[in-house]
N, C-alpha and C. Protein backbone atom coordinates (compact mmCIF):
# COMPACT_ATOMS: atom_id res chain seq x y z
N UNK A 1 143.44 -60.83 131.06
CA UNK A 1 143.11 -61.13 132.42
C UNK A 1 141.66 -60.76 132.71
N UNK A 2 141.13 -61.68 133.69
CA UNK A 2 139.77 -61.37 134.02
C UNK A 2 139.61 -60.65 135.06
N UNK A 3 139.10 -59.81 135.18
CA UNK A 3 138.84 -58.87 136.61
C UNK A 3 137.58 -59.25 137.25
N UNK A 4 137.65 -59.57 138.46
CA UNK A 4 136.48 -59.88 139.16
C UNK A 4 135.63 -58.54 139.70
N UNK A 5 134.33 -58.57 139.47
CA UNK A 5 133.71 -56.82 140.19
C UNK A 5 133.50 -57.71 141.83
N UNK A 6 134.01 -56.86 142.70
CA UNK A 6 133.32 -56.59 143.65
C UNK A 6 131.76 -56.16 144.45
N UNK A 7 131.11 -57.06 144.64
CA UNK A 7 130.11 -56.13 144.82
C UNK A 7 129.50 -55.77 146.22
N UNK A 8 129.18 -54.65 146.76
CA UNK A 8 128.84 -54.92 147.81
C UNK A 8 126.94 -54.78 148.24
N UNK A 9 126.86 -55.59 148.96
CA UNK A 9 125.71 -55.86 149.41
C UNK A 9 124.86 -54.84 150.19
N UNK A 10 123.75 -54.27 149.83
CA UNK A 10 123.08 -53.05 150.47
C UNK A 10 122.32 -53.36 151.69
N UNK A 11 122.60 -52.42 152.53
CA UNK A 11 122.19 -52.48 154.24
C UNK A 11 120.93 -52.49 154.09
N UNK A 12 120.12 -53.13 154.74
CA UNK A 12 118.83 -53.57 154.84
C UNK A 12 118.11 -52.11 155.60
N UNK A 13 117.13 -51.63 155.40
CA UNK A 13 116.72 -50.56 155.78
C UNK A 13 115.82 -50.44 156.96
N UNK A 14 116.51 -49.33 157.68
CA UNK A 14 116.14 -49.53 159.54
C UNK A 14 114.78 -48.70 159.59
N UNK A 15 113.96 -48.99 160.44
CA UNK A 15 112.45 -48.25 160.44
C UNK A 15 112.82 -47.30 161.73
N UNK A 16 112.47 -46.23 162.04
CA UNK A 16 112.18 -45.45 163.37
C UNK A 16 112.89 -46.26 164.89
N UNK A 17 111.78 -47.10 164.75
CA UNK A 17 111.47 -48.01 166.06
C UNK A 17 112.59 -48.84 166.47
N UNK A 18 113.49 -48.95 165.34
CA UNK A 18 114.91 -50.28 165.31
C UNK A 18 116.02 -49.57 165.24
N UNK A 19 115.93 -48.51 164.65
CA UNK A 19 117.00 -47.62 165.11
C UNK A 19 117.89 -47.59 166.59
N UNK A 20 117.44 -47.94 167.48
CA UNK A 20 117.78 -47.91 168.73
C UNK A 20 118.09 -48.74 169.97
N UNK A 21 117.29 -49.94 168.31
CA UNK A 21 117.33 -51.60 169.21
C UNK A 21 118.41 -51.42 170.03
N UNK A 22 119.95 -51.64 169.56
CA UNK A 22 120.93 -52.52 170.30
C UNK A 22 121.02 -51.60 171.43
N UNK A 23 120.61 -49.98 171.70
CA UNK A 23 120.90 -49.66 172.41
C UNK A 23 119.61 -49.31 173.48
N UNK A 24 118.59 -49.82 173.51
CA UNK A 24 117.66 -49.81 174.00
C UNK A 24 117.49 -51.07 174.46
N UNK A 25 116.36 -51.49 175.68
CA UNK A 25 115.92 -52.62 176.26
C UNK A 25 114.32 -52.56 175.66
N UNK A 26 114.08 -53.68 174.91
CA UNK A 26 113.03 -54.50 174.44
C UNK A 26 111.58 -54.62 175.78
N UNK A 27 111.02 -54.17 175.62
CA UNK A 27 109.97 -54.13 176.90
C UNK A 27 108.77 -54.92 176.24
N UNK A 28 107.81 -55.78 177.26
CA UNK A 28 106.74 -55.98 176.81
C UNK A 28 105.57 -55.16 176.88
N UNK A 29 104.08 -55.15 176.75
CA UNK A 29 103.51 -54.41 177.75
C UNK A 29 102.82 -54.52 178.94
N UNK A 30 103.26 -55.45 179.46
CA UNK A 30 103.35 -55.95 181.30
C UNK A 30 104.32 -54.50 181.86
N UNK A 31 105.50 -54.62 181.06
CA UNK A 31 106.58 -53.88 181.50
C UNK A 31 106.00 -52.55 181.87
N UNK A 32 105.08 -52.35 180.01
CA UNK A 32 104.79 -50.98 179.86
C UNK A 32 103.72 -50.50 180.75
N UNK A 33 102.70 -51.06 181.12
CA UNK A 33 101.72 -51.51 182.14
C UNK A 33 101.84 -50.57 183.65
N UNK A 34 102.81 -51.43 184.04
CA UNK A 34 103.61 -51.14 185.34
C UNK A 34 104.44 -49.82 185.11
N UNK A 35 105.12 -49.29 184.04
CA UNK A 35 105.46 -48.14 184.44
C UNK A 35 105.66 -47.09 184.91
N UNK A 36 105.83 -46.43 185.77
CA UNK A 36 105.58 -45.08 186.34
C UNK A 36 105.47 -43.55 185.24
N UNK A 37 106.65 -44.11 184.10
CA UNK A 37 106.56 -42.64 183.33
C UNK A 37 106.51 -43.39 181.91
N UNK A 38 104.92 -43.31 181.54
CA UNK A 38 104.28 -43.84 180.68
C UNK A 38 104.52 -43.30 179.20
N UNK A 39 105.18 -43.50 177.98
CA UNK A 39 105.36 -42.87 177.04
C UNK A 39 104.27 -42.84 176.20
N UNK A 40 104.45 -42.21 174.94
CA UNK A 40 103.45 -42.51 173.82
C UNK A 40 103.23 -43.62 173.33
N UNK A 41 104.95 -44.13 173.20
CA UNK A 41 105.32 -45.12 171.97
C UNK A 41 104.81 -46.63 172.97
N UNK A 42 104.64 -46.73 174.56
CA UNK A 42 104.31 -47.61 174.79
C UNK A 42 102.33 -47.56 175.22
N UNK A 43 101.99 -46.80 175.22
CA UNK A 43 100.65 -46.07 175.32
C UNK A 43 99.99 -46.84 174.54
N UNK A 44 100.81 -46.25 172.83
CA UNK A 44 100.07 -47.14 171.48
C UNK A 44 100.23 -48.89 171.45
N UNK A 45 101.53 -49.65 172.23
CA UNK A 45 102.06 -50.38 172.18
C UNK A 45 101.00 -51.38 173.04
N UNK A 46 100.32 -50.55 174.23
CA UNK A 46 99.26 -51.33 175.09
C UNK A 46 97.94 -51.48 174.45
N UNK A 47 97.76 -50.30 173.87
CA UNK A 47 96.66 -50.13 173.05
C UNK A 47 96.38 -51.52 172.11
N UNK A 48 97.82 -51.26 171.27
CA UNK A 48 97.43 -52.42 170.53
C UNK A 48 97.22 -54.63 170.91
N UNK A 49 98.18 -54.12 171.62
CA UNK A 49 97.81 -55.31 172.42
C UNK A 49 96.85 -55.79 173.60
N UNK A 50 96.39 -54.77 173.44
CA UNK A 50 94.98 -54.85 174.03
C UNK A 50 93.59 -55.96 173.60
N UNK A 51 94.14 -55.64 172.12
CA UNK A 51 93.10 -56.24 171.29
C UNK A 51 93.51 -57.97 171.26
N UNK A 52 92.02 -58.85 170.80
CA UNK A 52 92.00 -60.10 171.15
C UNK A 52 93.07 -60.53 170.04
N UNK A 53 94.06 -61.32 169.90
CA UNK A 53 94.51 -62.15 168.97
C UNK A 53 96.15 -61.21 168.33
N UNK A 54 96.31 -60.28 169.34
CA UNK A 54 97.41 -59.61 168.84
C UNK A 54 98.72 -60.13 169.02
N UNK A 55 99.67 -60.38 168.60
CA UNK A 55 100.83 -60.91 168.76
C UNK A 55 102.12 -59.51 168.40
N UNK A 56 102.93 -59.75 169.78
CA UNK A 56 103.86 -58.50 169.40
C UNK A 56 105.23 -58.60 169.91
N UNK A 57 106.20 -58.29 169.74
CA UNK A 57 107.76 -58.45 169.80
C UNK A 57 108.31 -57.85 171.32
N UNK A 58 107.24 -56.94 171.58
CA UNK A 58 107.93 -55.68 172.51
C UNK A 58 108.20 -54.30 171.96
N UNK A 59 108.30 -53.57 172.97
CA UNK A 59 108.77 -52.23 171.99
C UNK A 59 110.63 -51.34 172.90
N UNK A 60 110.91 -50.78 172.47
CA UNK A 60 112.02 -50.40 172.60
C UNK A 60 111.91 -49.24 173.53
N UNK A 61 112.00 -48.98 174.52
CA UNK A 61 112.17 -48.34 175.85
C UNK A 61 113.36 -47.16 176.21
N UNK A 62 112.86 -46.02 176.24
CA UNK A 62 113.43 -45.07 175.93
C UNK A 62 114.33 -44.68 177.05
N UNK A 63 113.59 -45.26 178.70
CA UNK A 63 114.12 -45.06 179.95
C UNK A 63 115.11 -45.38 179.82
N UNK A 64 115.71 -46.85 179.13
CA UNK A 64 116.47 -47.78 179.56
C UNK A 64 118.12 -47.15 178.85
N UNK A 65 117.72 -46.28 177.67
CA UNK A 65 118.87 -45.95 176.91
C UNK A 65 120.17 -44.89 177.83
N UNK A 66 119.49 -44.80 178.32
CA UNK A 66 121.16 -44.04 179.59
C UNK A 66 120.92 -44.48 180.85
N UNK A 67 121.61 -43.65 181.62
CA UNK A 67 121.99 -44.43 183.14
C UNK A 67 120.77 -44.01 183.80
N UNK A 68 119.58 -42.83 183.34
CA UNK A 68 118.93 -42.24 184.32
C UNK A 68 117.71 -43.55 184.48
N UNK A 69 116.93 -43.70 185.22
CA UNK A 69 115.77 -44.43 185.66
C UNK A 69 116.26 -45.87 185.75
N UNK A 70 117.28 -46.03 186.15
CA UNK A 70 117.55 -47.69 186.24
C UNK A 70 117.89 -47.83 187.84
């Protein structure tokens, strides 16, 4: 008899920043802009899109992850 191997397929590897996606809200930096309580992670996020020709996804918003500041 032939035995088939199973194999399983390895989880693609999460960076810092994605860690938190599903449970975080995706901000642009208009969003980040307008903020009242300005983080680091969106600080650098304006910074960089500051510059001419930058193209960027959004960044992941730390307010948004519990009930407080909504």
């Amino acid at each position: 008899m032939a035995t088939k191997s199973k194999k399983k397929k390895a989880a693609p590897k999460i960076t810092p920043s994605e860690k938190y996606q599903y449970t975080m809200k995706m901000v642009t930096s208009a969003t980040c802009f307008s903020c009242k309580y300005q983080c680091e992670r969106g600080l650098r996020y304006l910074d960089k899109m500051s510059k001419p020709g930058a193209i960027g996804k959004g960044v992941p918003c730390h307010l948004t992850k519990g009930k407080a500041f909504k």
